[in-house]
Structures are given as structure tokens and as C-alpha cells.
Protein backbone atom coordinates (compact mmCIF):
# COMPACT_ATOMS: atom_id res chain seq x y z
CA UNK A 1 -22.98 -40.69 44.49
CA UNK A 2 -24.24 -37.84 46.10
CA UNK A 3 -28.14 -38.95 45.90
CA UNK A 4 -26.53 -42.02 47.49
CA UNK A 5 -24.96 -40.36 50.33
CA UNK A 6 -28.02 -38.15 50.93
CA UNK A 7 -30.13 -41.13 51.25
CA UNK A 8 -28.14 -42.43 53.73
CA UNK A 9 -28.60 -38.97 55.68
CA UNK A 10 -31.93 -38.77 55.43
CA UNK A 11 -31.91 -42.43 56.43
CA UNK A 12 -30.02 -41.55 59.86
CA UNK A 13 -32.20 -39.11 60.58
CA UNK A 14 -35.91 -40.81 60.39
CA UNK A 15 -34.08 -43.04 62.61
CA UNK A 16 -32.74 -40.51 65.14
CA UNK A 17 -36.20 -39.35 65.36
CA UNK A 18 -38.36 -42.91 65.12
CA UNK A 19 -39.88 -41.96 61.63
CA UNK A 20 -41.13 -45.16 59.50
CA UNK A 21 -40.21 -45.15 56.09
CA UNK A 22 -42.12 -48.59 55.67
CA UNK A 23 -43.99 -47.87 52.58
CA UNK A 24 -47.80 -48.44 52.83
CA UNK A 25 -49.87 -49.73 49.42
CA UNK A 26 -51.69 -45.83 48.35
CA UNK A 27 -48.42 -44.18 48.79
CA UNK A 28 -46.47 -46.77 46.19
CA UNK A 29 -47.87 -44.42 43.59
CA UNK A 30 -47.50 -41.17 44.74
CA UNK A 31 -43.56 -41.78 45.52
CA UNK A 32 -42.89 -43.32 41.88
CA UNK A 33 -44.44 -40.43 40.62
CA UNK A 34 -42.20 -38.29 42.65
CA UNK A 35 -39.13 -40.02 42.36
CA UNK A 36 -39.56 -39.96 38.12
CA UNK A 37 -40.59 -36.59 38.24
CA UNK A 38 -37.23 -35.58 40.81
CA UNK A 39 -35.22 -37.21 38.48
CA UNK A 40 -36.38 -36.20 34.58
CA UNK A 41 -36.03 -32.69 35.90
CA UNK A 42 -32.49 -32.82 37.09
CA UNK A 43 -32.43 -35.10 33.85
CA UNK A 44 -33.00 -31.65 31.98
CA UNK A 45 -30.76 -29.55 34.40
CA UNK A 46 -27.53 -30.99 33.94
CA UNK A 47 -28.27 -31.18 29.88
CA UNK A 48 -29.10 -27.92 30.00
CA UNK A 49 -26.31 -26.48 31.78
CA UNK A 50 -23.61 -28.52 29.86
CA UNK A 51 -25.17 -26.80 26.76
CA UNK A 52 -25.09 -23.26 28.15
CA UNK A 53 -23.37 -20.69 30.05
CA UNK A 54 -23.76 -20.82 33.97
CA UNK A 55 -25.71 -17.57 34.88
CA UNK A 56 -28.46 -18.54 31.69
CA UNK A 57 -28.93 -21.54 33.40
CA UNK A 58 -29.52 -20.02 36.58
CA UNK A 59 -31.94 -17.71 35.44
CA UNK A 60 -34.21 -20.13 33.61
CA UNK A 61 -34.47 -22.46 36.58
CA UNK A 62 -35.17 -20.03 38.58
CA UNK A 63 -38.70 -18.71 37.19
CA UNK A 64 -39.82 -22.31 38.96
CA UNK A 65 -41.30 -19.94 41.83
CA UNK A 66 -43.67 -17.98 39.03
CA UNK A 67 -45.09 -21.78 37.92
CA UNK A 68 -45.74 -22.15 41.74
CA UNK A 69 -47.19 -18.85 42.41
CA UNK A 70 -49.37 -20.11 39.17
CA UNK A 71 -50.20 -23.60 39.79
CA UNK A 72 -50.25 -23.95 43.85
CA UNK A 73 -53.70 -21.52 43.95
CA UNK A 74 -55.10 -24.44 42.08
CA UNK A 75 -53.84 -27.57 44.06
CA UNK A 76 -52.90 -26.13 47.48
CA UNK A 77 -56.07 -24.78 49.36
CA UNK A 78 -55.78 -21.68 50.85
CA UNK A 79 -52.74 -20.22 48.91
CA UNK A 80 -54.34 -17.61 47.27
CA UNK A 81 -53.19 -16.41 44.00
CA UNK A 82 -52.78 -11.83 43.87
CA UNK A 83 -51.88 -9.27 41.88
CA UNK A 84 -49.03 -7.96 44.47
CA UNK A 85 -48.09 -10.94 44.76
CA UNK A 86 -47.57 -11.81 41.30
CA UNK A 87 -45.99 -8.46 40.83
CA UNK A 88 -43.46 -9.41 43.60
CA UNK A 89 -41.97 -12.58 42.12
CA UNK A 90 -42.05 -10.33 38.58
CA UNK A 91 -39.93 -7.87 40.10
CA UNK A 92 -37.63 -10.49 41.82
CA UNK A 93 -37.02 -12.37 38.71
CA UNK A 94 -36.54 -8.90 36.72
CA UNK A 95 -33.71 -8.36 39.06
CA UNK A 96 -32.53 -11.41 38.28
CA UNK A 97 -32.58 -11.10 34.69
CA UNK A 98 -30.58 -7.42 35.16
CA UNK A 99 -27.90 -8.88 37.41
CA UNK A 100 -27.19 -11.37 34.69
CA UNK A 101 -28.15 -9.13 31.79
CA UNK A 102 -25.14 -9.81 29.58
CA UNK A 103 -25.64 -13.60 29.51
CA UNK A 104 -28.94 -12.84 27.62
CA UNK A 105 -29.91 -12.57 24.07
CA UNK A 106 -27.14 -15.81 22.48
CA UNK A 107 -29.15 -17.89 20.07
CA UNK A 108 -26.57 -20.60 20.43
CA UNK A 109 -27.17 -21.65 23.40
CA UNK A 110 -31.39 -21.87 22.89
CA UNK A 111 -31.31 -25.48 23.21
CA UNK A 112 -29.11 -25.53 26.46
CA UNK A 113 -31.33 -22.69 27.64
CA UNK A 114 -34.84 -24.42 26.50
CA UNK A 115 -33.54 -27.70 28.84
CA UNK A 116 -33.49 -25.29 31.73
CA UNK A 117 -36.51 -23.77 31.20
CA UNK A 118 -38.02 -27.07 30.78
CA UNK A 119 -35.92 -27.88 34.61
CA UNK A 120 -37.75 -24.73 35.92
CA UNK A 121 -41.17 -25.64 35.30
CA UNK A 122 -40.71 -29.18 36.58
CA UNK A 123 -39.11 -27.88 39.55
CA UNK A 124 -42.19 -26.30 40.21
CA UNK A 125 -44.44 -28.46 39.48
CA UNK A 126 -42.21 -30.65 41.89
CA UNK A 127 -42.68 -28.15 44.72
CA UNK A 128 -46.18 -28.24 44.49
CA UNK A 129 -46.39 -32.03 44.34
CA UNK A 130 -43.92 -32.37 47.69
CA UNK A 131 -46.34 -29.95 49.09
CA UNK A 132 -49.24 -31.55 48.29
CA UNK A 133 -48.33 -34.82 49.56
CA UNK A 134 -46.56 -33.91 52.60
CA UNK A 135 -50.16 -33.53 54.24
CA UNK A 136 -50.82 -37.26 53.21
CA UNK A 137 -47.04 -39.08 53.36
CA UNK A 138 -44.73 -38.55 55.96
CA UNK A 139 -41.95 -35.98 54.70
CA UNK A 140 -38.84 -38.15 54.74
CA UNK A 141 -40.83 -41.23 52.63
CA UNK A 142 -40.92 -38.17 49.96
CA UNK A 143 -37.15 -37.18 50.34
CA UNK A 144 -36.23 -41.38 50.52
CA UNK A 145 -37.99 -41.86 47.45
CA UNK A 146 -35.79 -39.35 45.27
CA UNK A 147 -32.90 -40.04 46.72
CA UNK A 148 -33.94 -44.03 45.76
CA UNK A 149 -34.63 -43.15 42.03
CA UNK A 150 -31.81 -40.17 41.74
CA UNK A 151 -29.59 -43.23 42.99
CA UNK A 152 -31.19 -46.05 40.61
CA UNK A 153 -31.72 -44.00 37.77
CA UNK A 154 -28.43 -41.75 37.23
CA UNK A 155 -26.31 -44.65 38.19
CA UNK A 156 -27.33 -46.40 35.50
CA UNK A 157 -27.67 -43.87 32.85
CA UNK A 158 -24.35 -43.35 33.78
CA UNK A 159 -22.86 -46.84 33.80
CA UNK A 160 -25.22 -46.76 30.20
CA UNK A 161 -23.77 -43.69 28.65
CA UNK A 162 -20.85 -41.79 30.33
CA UNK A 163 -17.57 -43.53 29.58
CA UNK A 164 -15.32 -40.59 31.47
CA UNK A 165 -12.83 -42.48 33.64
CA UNK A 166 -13.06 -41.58 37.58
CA UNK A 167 -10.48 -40.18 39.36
CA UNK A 168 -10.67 -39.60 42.72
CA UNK A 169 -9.25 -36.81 44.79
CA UNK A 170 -10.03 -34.90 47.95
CA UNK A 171 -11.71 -32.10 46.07
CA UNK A 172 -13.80 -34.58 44.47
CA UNK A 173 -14.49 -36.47 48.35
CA UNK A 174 -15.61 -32.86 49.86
CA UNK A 175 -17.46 -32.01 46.53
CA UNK A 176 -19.62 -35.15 47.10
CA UNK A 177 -19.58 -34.67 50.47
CA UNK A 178 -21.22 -31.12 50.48
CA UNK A 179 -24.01 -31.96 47.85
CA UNK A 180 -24.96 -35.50 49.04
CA UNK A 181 -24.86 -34.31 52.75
CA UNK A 182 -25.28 -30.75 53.05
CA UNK A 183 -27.20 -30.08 49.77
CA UNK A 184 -29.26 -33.15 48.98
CA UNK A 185 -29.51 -34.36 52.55
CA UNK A 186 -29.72 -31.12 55.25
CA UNK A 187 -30.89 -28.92 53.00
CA UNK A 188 -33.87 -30.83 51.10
CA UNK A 189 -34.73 -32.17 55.06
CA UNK A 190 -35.23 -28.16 55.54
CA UNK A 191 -37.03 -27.18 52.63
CA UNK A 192 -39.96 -30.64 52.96
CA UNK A 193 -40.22 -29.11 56.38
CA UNK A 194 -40.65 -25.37 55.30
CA UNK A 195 -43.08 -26.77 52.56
CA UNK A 196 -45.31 -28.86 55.69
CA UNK A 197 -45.37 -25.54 57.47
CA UNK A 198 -45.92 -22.93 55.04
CA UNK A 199 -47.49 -21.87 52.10
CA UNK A 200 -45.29 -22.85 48.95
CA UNK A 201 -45.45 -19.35 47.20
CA UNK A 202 -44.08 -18.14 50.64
CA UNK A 203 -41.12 -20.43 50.84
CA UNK A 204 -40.00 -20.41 47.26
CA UNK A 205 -40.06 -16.75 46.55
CA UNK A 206 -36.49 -16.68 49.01
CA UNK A 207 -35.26 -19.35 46.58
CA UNK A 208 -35.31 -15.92 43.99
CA UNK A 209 -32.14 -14.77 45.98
CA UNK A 210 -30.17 -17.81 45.28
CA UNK A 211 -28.03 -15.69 42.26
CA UNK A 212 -27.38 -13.20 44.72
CA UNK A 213 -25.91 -15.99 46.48
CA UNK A 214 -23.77 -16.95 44.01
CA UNK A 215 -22.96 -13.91 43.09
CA UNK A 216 -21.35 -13.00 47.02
CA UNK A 217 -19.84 -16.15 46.61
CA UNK A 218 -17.51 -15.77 44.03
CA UNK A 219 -16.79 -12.70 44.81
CA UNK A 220 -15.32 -13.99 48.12
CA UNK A 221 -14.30 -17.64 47.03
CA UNK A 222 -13.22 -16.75 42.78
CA UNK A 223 -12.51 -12.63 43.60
CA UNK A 224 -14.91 -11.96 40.92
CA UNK A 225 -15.88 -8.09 40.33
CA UNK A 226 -19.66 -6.86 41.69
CA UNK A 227 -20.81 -3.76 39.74
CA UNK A 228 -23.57 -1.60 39.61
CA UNK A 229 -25.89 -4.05 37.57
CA UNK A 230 -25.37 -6.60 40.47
CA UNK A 231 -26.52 -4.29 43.08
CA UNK A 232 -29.70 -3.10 41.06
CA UNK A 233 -30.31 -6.71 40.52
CA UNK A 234 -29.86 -7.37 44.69
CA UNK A 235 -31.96 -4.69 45.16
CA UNK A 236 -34.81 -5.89 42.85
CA UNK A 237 -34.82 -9.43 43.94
CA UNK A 238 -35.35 -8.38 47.66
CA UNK A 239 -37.97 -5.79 46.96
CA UNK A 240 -39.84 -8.31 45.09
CA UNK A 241 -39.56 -11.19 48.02
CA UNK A 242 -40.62 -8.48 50.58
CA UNK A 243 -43.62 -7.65 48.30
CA UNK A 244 -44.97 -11.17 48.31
CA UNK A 245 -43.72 -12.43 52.31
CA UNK A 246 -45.81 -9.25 52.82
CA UNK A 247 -48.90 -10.05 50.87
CA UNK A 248 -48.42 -13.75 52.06
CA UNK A 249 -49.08 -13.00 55.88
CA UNK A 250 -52.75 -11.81 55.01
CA UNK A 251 -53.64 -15.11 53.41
């Protein structure tokens, strides 16, 4: 539903702003590609939270900006790979890994947390790919296409498998409403354009502060308690992204 709604979005938008998303013959290809690979790793996302807890979940899929500081060096020219900053995602995800330091360490929850892991690495192997292409394809043919196959391909794995009966309520409405339209439409129309623009080691280093994120936002929304080991963590995560935004304006 929510890839649905975002399509429509990001549908609206190429036309507000007379973008084609006719789709020539060399970029069939590269968006089926894209698509499969958008939807495999949310594929191993939502398996892998609904076999874990929450914060191990966000941890794992969050080392997706080490695989880019890895891998974009060797497909994106001109994003140099360093020691600082190398040593600035490290420290980032080490605060990361101390805010949520009690989730750590169940074996039970090693397949759940292997799924995620799995999720991170695609996910960065998916930022480098959106990258890549967006100097080739025009950035909303890239969003269109996983919104297409997150639409094709979870309906009917759902239609296939699930056998929950809907019920619909206003939570559920807004729900769908803020992650087809804010989350899977505004937001992933933000981040194709941060990825045309900048380097992707730049842009998903700030993506290490989403668990900080979270962590203000249940505080607020849920009145959940923030101790020492969250502020450490905080503290950590924006050293590290300073260390590498740093390094990343010499390149």
C-alpha cells in the first residue's frame, strides 16, 4: 500500500516538474535490476525484524554506510576511499552499538539478526547502484521503478502468503499515509537528489544518526528513559559523521 501511494507521489511530482518517465530500451535493464534488488532487501528487512528485537535490527542495517564507504571508491569516480574517513563511520557505528549495548550478545535471535545484516549490505550496495545510475537515468525513472516492483512484488507475496485479515482504522490510514507519502515518496525524492549531488559516503554517513532519532523520539512520543549510554552513544555517532563530512570536503 504504501509503495503504492508513494508511486503515485513520485508520479505527481515528475509531472509538476515535466520529467518523462517514458522508459527508453538501455535503461529496461538497469531499472529491473533496481527494482529486484529494492525489493529482496526490504524482503530481508521485514524477516529480519519480525525475528528480532527492534534496536538489533537497527543496528545491523545500519553498517550499510561502511559497505558504501567500501564499495563506492570502486564504482563511483572520485569518492576516494581514507583512513579518517573509515575511522569516522567506525566511530559512528561504535556509538551506535553502545547506545544499544544491551540488545547485543542473544544467540536467539542470530537468524533475525543475520536477515538484517544481509538488509544492510544490500542497502548499500543499493545506494551505490542509485548513485551510479542517476548520472545515466533520470532520478525519478529510478524511484518509479521501486515503487513499481515494491508494489507488484509485496502485493503478491502477500495475497500468496499472509492470510491476516485487514482491518482498517485511522491509525492504520495515517500510518500508510506517512510511509507511502512522507517516507517512501518525499523522503526517497530527497535522498536520489542528495545522491545526484554528492558523494554517497558523504550523504549516508548522516543516515548513522537515524537511532539517535529514534531514540529522541520515543522519548517524546513513548516517554521512554535516555541514560548515560544514550548520550555517549549521541556523542560518538556525531563525532564520527563530523570526522568523515570533514575529510569529505577535501575530495
Amino acid at each position: 500500500m504504501r509503495f503504492l501511494l508513494s508511486g503515485i507521489i513520485i508520479f505527481i511530482w515528475a509531472r509538476y516538474n515535466n520529467i518523462s518517465l517514458k522508459v527508453e530500451r538501455s535503461e529496461i535493464a538497469p531499472l529491473f535490476k533496481l527494482g529486484l534488488l529494492f525489493s529482496v532487501q526490504l524482503l530481508f528487512l521485514n524477516y529480519g525484524i519480525s525475528k528480532t528485537t527492534v534496536a538489533s535490527s537497527i543496528i545491523l542495517n545500519s553498517t550499510y554506510p561502511i559497505w558504501v564507504i567500501i564499495l563506492s571508491p570502486i564504482f563511483i569516480k572520485g569518492d576516494k576511499f581514507t583512513l579518517l574517513k573509515f575511522a569516522g563511520v567506525v566511530v559512528a557505528y561504535c556509538g551506535i552499538i553502545v547506545t544499544y549495548f544491551d540488545s547485543l550478545g542473544n544467540s536467539s535471535y542470530l537468524l533475525g539478526n543475520s536477515f538484517c545484516l544481509v538488509s544492510g549490505f544490500l542497502l548499500g550496495v543499493r545506494t551505490i547502484y542509485l548513485a551510479k545510475n542517476s548520472e545515466s537515468i533520470t532520478p525519478m525513472k529510478l524511484l518509479m521503478s521501486q515503487a513499481v516492483f515494491g508494489t507488484l512484488i509485496f502485493l503478491t507475496l502477500s495475497l500468496l502468503i499472509e492470510t491476516d485479515p485487514y482491518k482498517f482504522s485511522m491509525i492504520l490510514i495515517w500510518s500508510i499515509i506517512y510511509q507511502g507519502a512522507i517516507v517512501a515518496g518525499f523522503n526517497f525524492i530527497a535522498n536520489i537528489w542528495l545522491l545526484k549531488n554528492y558523494k554517497p559516503s558523504q550523504v549516508t554517513v548522516i543516515h548513522l544518526s537515524q537511532p539517535i532519532f529514534g531514540i529522541i523520539i520515543g522519548w517524546v512520543v513513548l516517554d521512554e528513559p535516555i541514560g548515560w549510554v544514550v548520550i555517549i552513544g549521541s556523542l560518538l555517532v556525531m563525532i564520527g559523521s563530523l570526522l568523515v563530512r570533514k575529510n569529505s570536503k577535501n575530495i
